[in-house]
C-alpha atoms as a PDB file:
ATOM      1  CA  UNK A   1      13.439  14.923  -4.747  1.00  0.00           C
ATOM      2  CA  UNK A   2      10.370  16.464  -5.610  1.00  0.00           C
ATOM      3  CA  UNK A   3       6.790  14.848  -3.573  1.00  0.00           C
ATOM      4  CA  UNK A   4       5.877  12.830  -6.818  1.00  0.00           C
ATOM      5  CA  UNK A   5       9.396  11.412  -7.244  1.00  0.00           C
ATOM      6  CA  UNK A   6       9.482  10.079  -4.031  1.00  0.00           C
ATOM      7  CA  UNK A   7       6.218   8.874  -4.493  1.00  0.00           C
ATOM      8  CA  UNK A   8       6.950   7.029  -7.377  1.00  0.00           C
ATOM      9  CA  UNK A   9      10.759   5.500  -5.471  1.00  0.00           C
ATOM     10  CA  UNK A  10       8.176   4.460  -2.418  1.00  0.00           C
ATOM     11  CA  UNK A  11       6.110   2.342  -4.665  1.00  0.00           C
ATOM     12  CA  UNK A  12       8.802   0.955  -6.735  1.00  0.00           C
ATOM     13  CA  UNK A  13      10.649  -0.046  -3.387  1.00  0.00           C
ATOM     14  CA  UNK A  14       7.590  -3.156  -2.803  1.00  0.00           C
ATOM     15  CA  UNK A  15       8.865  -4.991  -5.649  1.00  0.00           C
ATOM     16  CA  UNK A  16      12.732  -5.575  -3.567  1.00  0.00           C
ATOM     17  CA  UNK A  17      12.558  -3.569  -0.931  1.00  0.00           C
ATOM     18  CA  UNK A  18      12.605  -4.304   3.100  1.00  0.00           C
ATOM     19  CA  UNK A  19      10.137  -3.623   5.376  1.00  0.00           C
ATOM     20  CA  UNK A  20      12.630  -1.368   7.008  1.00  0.00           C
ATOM     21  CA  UNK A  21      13.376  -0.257   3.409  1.00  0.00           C
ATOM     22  CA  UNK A  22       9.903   1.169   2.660  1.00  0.00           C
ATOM     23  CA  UNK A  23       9.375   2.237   6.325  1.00  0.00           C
ATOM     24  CA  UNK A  24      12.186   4.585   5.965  1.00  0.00           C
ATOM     25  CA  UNK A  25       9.992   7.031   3.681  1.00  0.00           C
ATOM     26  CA  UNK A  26       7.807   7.799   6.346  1.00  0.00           C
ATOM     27  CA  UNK A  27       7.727  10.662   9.189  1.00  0.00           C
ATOM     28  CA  UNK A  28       8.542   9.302  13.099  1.00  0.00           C
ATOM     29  CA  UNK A  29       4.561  10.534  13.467  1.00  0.00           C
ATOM     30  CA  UNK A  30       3.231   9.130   9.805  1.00  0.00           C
ATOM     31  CA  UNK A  31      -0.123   7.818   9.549  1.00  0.00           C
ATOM     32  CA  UNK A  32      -0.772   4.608   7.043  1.00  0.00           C
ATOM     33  CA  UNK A  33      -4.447   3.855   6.564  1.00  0.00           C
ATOM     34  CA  UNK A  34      -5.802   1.363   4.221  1.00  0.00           C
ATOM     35  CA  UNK A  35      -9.118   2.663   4.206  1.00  0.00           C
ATOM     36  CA  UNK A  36     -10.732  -0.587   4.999  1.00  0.00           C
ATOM     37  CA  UNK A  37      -9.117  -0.904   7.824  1.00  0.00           C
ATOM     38  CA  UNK A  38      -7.947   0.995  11.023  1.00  0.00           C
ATOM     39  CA  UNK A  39      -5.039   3.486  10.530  1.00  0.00           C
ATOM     40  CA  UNK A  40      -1.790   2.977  11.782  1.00  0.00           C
ATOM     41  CA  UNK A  41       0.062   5.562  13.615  1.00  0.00           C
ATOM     42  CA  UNK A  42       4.150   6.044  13.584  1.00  0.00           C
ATOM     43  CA  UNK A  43       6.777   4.424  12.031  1.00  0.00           C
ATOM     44  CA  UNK A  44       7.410   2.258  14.351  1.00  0.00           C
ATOM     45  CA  UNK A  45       4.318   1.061  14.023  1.00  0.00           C
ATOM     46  CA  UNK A  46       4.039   0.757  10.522  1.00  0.00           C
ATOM     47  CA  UNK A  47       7.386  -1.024  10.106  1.00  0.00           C
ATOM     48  CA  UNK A  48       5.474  -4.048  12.490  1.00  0.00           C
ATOM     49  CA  UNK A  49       2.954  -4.114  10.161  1.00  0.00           C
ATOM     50  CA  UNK A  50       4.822  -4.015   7.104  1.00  0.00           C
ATOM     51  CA  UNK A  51       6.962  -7.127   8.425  1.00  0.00           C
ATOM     52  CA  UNK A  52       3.827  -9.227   8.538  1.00  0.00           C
ATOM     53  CA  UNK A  53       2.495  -8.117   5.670  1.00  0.00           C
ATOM     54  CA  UNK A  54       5.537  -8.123   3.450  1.00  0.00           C
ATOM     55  CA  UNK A  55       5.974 -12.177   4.912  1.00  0.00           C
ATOM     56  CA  UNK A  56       2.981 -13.347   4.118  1.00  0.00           C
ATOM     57  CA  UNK A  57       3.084 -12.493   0.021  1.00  0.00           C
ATOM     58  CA  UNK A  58       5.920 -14.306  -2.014  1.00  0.00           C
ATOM     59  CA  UNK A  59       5.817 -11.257  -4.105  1.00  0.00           C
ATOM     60  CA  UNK A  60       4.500  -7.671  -3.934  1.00  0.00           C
ATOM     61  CA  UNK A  61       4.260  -5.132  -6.840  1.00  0.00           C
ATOM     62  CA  UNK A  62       2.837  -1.463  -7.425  1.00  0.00           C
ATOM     63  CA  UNK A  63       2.008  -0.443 -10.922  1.00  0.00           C
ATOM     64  CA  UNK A  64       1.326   2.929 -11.494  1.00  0.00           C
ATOM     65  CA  UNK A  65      -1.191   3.866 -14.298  1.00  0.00           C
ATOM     66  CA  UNK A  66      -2.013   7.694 -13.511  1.00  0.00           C
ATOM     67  CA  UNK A  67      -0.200  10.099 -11.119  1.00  0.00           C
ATOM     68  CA  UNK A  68      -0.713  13.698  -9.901  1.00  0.00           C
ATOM     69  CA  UNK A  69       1.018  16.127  -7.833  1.00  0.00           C
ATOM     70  CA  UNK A  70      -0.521  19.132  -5.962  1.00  0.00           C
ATOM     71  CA  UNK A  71       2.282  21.146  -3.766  1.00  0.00           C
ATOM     72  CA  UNK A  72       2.746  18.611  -1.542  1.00  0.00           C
ATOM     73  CA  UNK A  73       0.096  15.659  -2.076  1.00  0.00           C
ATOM     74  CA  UNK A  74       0.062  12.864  -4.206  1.00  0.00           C
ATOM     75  CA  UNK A  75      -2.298  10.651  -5.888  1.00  0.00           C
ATOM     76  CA  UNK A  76      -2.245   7.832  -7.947  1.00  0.00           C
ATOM     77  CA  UNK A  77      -3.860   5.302  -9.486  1.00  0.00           C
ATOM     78  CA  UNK A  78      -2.384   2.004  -9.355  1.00  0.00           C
ATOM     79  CA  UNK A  79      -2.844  -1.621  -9.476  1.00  0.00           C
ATOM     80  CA  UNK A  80      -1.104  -3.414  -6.520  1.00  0.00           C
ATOM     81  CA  UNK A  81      -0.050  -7.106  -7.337  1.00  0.00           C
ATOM     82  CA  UNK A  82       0.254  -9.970  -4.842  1.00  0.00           C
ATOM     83  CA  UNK A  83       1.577 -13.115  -5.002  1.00  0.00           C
ATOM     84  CA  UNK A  84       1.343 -16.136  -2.802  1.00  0.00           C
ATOM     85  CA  UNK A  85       2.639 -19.452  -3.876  1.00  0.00           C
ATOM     86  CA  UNK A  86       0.922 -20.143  -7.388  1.00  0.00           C
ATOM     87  CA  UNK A  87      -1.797 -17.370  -6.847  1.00  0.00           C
ATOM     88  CA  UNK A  88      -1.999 -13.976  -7.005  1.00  0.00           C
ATOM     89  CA  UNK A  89      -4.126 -10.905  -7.097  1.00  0.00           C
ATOM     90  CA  UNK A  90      -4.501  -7.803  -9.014  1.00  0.00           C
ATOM     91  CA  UNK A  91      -5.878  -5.064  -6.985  1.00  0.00           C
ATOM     92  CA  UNK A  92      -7.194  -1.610  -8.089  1.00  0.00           C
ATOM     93  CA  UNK A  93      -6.127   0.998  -5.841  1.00  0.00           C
ATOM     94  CA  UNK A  94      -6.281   5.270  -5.434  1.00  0.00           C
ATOM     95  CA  UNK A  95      -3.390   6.280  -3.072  1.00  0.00           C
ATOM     96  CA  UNK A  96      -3.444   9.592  -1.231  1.00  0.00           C
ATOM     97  CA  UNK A  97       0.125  10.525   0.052  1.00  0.00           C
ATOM     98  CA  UNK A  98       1.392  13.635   1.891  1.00  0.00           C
ATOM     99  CA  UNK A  99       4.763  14.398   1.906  1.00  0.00           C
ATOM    100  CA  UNK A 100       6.721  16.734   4.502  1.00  0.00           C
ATOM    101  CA  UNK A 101      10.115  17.867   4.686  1.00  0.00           C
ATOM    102  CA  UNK A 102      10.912  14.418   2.226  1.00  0.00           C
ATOM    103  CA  UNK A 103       8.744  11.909   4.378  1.00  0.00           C
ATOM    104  CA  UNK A 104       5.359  10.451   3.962  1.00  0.00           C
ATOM    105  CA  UNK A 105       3.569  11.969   6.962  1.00  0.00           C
ATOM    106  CA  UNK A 106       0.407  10.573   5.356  1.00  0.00           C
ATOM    107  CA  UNK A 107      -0.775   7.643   3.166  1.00  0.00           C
ATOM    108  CA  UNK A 108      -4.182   6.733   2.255  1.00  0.00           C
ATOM    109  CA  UNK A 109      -5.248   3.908   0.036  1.00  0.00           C
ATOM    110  CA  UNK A 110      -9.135   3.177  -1.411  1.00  0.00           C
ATOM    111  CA  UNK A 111      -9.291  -0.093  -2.252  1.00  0.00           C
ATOM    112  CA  UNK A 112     -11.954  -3.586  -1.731  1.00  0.00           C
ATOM    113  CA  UNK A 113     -10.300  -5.677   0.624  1.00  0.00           C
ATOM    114  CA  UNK A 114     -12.062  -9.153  -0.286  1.00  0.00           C
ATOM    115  CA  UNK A 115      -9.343 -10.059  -2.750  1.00  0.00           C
ATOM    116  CA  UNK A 116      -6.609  -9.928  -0.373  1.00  0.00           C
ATOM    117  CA  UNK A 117      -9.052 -11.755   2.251  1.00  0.00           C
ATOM    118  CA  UNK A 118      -9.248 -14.382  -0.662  1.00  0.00           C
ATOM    119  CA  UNK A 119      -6.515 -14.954  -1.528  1.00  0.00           C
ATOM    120  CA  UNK A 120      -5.544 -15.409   1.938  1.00  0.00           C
ATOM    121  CA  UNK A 121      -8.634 -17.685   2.745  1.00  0.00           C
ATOM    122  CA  UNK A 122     -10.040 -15.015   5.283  1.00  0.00           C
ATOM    123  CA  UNK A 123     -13.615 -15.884   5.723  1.00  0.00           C
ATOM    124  CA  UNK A 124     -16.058 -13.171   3.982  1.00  0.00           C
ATOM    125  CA  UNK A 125     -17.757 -10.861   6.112  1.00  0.00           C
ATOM    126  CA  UNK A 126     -19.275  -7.383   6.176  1.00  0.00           C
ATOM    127  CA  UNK A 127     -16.395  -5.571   5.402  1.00  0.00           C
ATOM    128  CA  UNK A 128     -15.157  -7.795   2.594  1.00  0.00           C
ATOM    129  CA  UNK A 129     -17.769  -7.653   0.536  1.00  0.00           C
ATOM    130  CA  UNK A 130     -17.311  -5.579  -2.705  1.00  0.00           C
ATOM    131  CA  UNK A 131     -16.638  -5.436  -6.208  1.00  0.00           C
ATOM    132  CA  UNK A 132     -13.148  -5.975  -7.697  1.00  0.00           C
ATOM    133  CA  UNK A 133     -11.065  -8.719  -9.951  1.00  0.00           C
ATOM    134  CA  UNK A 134     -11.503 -12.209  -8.428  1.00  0.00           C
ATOM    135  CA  UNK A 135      -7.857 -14.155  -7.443  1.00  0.00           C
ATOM    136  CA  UNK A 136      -6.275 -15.491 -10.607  1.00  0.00           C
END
C-alpha cells in the first residue's frame, strides 16, 4: 500500500473504526499532534487518547477534498465532522502525515480548536479563539 493509500484507509477508518482500529496505523514511537494542542508521543499513548476522544462524539467522519503525496509524506485537506447528540461540527483541517515502513510515524493536523471546545461547552479562552464554521 502505497503512503497515500494508507492515508486515505486511516481516515476512512473514523467513520467505524476502533480506537485500537485506527491506532494500529501508527509506529510503536509515532507522534500525533493537533497543532493546538500538545503532541502525543507512542502508540500507546495515542490509543488512550483516541478512547476518550472517540467516546465523547456519537459520530466521527473525515472527508477528504484535496490530497498529495511526496515520497513518503502526505497532505490533505479535509473537513473532519463531529457529532454529539443532535449537534455537530464541520471542521476545516490540513493534515501532515509521515509514513515509514507502512506506519504513521508522524501526524500533524492545522486546525481552530474553538468549534470542538463548543460544541463540547469548553469555556473560550486564549487558545480557542479563531475563525472557523460555528456548531450547526
Amino acid at each position: 500500500m502505497s503512503p497515500e493509500e494508507l492515508v486515505t484507509a486511516f481516515c476512512a477508518e473514523w467513520k467505524m473504526g476502533s480506537a485500537e482500529t485506527i491506532a494500529s496505523y501508527f509506529s510503536e514511537d509515532a507522534v500525533y499532534h493537533n497543532i493546538p494542542m500538545a503532541p502525543i508521543v507512542g502508540r500507546t499513548e495515542i490509543l488512550n487518547f483516541l478512547e476518550g476522544f472517540i467516546s465523547a462524539f456519537g459520530g466521527i467522519e473525515f472527508t477528504i477534498h484535496h490530497q498529495s503525496a511526496n515520497g513518503a509524506t502526505v497532505l490533505n485537506e479535509r473537513t473532519d465532522r463531529f457529532d454529539l447528540g443532535d449537534k455537530h461540527v464541520v471542521l476545516p483541517v490540513m493534515g501532515i502525515f509521515e509514513i515509514m515502513d507502512s506506519k504513521i510515524v508522524a501526524w500533524r493536523d492545522y486546525f481552530d480548536l474553538a468549534p470542538i471546545n463548543k460544541l463540547l461547552a469548553v469555556p473560550p479562552g486564549p487558545e480557542t479563539r479563531g475563525h472557523s464554521r460555528e456548531v450547526e
